[in-house]
PDB file of N, CA and C in Angstrom:
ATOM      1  N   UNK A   1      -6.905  29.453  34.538  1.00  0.00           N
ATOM      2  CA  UNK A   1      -5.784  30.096  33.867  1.00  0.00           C
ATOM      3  C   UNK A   1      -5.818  29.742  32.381  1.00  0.00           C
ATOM      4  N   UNK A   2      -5.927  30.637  31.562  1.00  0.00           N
ATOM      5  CA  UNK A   2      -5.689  30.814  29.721  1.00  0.00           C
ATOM      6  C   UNK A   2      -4.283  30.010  29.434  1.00  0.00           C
ATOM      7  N   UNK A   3      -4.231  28.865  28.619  1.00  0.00           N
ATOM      8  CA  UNK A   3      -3.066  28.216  27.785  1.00  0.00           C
ATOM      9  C   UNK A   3      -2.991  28.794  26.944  1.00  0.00           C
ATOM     10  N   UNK A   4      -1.641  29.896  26.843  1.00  0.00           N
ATOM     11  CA  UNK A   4      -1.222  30.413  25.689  1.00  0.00           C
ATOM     12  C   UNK A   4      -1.373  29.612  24.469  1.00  0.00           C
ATOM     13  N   UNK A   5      -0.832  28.531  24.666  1.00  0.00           N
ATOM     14  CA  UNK A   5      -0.666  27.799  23.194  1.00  0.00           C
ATOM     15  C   UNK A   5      -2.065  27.417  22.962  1.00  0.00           C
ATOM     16  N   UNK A   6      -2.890  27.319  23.328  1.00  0.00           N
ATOM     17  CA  UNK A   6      -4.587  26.958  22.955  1.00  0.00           C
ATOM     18  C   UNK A   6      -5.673  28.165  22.292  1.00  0.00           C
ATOM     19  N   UNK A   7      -5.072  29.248  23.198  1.00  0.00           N
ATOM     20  CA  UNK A   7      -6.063  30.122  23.571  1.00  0.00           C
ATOM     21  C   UNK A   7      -6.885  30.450  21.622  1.00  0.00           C
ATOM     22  N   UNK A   8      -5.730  30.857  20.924  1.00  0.00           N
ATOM     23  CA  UNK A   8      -5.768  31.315  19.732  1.00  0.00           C
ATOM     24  C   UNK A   8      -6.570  30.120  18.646  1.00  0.00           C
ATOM     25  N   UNK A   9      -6.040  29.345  18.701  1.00  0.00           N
ATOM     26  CA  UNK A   9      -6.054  27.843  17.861  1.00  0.00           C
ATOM     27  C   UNK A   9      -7.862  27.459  18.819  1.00  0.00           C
ATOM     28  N   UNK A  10      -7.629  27.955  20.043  1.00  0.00           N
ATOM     29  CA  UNK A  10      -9.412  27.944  20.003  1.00  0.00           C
ATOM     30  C   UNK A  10     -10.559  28.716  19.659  1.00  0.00           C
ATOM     31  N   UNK A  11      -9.691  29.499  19.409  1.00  0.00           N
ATOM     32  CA  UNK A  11     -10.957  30.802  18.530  1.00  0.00           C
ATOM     33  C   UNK A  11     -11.083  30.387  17.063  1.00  0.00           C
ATOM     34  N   UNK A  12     -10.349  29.247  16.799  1.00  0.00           N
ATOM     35  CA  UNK A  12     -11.036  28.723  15.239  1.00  0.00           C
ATOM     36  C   UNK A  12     -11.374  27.109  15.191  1.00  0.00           C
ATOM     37  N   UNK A  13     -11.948  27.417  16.805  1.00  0.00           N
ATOM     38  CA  UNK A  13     -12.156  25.762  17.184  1.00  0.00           C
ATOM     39  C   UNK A  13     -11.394  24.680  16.510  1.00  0.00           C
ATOM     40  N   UNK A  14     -10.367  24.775  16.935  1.00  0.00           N
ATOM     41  CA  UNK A  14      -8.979  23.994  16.646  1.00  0.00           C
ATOM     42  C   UNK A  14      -8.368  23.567  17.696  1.00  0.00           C
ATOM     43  N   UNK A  15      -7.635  22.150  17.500  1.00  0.00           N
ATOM     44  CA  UNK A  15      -6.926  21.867  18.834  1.00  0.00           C
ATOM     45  C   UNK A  15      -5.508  22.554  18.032  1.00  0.00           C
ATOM     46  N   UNK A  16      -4.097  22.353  19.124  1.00  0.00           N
ATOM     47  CA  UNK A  16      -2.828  23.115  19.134  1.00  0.00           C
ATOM     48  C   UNK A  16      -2.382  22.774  17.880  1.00  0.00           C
ATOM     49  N   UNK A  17      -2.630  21.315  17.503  1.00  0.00           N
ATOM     50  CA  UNK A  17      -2.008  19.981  16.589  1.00  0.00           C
ATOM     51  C   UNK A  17      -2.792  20.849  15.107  1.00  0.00           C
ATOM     52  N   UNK A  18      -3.952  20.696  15.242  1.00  0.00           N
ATOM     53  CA  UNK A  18      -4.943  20.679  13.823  1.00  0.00           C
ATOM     54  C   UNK A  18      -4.385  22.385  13.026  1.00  0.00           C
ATOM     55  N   UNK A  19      -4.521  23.370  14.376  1.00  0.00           N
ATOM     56  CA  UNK A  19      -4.128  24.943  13.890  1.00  0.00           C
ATOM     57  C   UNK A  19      -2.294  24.602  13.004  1.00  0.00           C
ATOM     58  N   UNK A  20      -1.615  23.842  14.321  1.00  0.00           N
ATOM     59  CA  UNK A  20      -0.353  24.304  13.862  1.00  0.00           C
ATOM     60  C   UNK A  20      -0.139  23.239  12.527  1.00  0.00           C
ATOM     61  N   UNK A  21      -1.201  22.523  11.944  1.00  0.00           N
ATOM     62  CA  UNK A  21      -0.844  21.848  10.585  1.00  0.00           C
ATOM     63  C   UNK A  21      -1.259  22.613   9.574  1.00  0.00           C
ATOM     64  N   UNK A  22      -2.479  23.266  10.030  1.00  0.00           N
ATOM     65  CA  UNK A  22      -2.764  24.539   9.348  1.00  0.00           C
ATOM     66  C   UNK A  22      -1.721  25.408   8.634  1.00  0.00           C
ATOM     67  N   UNK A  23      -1.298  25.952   9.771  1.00  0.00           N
ATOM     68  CA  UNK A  23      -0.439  26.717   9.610  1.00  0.00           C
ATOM     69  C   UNK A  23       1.175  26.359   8.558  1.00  0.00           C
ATOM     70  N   UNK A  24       1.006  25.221   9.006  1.00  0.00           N
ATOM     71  CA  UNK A  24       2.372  24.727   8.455  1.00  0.00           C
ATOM     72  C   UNK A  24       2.141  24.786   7.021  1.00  0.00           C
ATOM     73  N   UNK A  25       0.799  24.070   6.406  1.00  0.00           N
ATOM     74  CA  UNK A  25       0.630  24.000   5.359  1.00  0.00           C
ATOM     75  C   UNK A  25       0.379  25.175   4.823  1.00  0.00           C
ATOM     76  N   UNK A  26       0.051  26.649   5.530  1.00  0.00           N
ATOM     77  CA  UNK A  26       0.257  28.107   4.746  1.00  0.00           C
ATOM     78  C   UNK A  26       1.485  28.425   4.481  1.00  0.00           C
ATOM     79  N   UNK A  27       2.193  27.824   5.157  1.00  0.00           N
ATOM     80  CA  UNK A  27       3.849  27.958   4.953  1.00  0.00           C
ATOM     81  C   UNK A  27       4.537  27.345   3.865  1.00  0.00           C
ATOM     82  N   UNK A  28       4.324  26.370   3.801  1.00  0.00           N
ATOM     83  CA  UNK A  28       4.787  25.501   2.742  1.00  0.00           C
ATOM     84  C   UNK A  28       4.011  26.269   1.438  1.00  0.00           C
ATOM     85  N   UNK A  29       3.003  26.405   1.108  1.00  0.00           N
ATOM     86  CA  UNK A  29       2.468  27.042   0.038  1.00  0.00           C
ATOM     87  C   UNK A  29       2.943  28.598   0.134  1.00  0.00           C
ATOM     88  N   UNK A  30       3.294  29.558   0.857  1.00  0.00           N
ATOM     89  CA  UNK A  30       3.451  30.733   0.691  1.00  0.00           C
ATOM     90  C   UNK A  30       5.334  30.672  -0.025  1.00  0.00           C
ATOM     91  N   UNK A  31       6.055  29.643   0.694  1.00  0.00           N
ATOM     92  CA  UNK A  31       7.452  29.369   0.394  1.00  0.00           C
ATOM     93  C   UNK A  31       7.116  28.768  -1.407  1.00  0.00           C
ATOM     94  N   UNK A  32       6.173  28.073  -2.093  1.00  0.00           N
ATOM     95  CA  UNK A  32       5.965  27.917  -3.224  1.00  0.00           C
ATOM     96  C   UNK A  32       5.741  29.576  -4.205  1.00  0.00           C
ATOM     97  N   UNK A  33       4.828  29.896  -3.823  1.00  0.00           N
ATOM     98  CA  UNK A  33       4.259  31.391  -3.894  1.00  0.00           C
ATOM     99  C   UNK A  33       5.843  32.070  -4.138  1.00  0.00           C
ATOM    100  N   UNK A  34       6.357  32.112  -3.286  1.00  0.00           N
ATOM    101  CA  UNK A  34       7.834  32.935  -3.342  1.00  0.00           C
ATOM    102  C   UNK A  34       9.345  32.395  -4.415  1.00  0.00           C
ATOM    103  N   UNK A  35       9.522  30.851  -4.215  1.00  0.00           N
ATOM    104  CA  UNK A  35      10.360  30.041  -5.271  1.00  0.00           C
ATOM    105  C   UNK A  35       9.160  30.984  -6.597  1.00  0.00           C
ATOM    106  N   UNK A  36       8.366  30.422  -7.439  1.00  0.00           N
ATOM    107  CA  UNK A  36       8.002  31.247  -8.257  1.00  0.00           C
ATOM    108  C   UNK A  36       8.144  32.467  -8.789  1.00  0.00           C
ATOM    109  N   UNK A  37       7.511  33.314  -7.689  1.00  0.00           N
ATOM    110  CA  UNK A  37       7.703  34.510  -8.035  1.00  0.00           C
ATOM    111  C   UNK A  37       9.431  35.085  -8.392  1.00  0.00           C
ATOM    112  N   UNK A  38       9.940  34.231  -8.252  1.00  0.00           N
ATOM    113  CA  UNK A  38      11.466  34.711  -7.985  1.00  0.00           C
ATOM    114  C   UNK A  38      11.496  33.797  -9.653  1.00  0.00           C
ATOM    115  N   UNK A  39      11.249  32.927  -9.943  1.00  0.00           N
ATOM    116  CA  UNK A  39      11.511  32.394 -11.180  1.00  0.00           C
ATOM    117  C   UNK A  39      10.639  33.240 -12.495  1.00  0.00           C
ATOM    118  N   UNK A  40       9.486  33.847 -12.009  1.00  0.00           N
ATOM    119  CA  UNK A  40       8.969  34.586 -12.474  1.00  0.00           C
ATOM    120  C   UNK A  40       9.902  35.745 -12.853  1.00  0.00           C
ATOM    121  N   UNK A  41      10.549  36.330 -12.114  1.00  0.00           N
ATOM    122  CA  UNK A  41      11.613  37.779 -11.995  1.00  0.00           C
ATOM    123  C   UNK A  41      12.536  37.807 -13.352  1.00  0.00           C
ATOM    124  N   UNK A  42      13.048  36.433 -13.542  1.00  0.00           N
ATOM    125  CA  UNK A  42      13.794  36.164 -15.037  1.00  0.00           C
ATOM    126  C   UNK A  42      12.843  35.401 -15.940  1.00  0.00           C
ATOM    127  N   UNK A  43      12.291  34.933 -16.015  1.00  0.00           N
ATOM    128  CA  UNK A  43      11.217  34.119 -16.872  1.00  0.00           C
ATOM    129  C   UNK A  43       9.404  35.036 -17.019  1.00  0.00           C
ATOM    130  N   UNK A  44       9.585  36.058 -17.473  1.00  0.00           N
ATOM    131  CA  UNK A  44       8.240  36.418 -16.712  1.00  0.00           C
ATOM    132  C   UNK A  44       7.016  36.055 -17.775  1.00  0.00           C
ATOM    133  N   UNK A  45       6.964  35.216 -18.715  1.00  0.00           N
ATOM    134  CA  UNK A  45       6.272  34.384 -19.418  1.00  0.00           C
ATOM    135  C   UNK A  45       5.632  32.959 -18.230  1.00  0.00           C
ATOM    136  N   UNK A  46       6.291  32.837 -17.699  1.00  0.00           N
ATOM    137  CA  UNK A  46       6.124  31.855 -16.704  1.00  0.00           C
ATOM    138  C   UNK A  46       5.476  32.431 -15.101  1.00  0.00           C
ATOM    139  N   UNK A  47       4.848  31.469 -14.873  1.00  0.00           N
ATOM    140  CA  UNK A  47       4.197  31.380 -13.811  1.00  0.00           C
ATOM    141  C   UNK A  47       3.214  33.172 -13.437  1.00  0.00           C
ATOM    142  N   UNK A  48       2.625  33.532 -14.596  1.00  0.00           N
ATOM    143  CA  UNK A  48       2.346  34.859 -14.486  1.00  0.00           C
ATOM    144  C   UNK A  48       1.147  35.645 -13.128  1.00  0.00           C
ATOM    145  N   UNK A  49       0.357  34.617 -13.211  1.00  0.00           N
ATOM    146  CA  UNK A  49      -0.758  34.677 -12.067  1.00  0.00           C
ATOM    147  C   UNK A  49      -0.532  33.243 -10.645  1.00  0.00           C
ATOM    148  N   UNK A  50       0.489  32.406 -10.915  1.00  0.00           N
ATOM    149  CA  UNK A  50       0.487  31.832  -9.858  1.00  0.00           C
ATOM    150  C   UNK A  50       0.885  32.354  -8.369  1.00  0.00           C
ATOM    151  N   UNK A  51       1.621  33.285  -8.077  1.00  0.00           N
ATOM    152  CA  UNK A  51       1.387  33.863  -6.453  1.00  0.00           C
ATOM    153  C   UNK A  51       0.208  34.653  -6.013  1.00  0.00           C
ATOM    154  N   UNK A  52      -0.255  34.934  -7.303  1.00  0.00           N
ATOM    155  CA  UNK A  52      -1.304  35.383  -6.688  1.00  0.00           C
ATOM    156  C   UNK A  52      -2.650  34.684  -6.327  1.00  0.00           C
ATOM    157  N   UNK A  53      -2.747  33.879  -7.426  1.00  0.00           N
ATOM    158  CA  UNK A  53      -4.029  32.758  -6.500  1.00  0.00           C
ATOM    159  C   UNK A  53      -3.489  32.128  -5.753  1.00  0.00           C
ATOM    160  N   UNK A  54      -1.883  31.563  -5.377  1.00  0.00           N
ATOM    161  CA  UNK A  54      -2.020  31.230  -4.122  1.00  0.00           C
ATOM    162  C   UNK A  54      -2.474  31.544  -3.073  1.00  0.00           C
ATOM    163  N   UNK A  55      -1.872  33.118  -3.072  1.00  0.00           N
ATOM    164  CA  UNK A  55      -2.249  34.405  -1.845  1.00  0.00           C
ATOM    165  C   UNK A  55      -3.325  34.321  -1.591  1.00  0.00           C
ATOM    166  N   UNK A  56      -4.394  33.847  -3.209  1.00  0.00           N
ATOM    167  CA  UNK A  56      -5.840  34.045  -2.651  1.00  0.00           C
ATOM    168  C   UNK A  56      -6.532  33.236  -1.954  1.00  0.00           C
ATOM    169  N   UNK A  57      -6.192  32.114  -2.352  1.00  0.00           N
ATOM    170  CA  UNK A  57      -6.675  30.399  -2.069  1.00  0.00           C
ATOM    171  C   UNK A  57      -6.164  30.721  -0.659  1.00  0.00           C
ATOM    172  N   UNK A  58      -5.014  31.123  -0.192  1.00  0.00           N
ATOM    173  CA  UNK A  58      -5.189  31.238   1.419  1.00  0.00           C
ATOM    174  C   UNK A  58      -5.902  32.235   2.334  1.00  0.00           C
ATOM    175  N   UNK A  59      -6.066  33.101   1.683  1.00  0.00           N
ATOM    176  CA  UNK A  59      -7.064  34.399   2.322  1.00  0.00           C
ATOM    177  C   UNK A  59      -8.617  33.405   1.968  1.00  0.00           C
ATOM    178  N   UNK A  60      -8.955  32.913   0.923  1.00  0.00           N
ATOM    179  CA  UNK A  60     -10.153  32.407   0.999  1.00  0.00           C
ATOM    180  C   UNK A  60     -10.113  31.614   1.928  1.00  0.00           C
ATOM    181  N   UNK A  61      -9.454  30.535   2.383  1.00  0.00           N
ATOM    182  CA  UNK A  61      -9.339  29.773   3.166  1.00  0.00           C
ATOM    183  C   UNK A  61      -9.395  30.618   4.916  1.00  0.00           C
ATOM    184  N   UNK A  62      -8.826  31.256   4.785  1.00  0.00           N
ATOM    185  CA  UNK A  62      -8.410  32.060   6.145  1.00  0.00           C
ATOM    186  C   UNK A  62      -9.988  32.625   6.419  1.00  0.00           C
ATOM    187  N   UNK A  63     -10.507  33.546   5.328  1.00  0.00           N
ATOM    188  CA  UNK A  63     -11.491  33.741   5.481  1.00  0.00           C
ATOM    189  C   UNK A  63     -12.873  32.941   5.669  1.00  0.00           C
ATOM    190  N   UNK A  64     -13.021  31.912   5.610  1.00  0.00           N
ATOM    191  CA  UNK A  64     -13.657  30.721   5.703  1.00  0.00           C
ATOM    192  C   UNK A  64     -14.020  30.343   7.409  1.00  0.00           C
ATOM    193  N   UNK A  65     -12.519  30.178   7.552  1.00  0.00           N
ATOM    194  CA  UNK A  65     -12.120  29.254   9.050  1.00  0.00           C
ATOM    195  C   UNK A  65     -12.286  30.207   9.849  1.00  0.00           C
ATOM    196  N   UNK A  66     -11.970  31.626   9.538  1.00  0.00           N
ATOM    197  CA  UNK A  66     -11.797  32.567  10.854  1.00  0.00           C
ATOM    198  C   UNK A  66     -13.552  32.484  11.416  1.00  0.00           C
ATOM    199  N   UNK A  67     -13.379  32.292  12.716  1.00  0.00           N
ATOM    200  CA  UNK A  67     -14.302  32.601  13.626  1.00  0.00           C
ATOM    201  C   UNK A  67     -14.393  34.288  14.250  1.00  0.00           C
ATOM    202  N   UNK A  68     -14.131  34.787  15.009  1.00  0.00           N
ATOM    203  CA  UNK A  68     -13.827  35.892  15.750  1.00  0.00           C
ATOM    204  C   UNK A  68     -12.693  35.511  16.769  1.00  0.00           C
ATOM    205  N   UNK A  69     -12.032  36.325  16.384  1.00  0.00           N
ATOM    206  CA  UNK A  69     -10.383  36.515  17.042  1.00  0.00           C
ATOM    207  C   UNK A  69     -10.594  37.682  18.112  1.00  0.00           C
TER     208      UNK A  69
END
């Protein structure tokens, strides 16, 4: 029988723990990405290209780790 909670997190040869820190840490950086961009909205001298290399730095990353899903 397939463990939901594994199944995924093993297609990037990851245990449950290692994916979901992963993950956490795309979170925490995408919630940075967003505080910005929102300070960006009135300040737009500031922070002009930072959401977007975040966005990228995680797609590079994503793209890296992904195995076949």
């Amino acid at each position: 029988m397939t463990n939901i909670f594994t199944k995924h997190p093993q297609s990037f040869d990851e245990s449950f723990l290692a994916h979901g820190f992963k993950a956490i840490s795309y979170s925490f950086m995408m919630m940075s990405a967003a505080v910005r961009c929102c300070i960006h909205t009135f300040f737009p001298f500031l922070f002009q290209s930072t959401a977007s290399s975040i966005a990228y730095k995680i797609y590079q990353d994503v793209k890296k780790r992904r195995k076949q899903i």
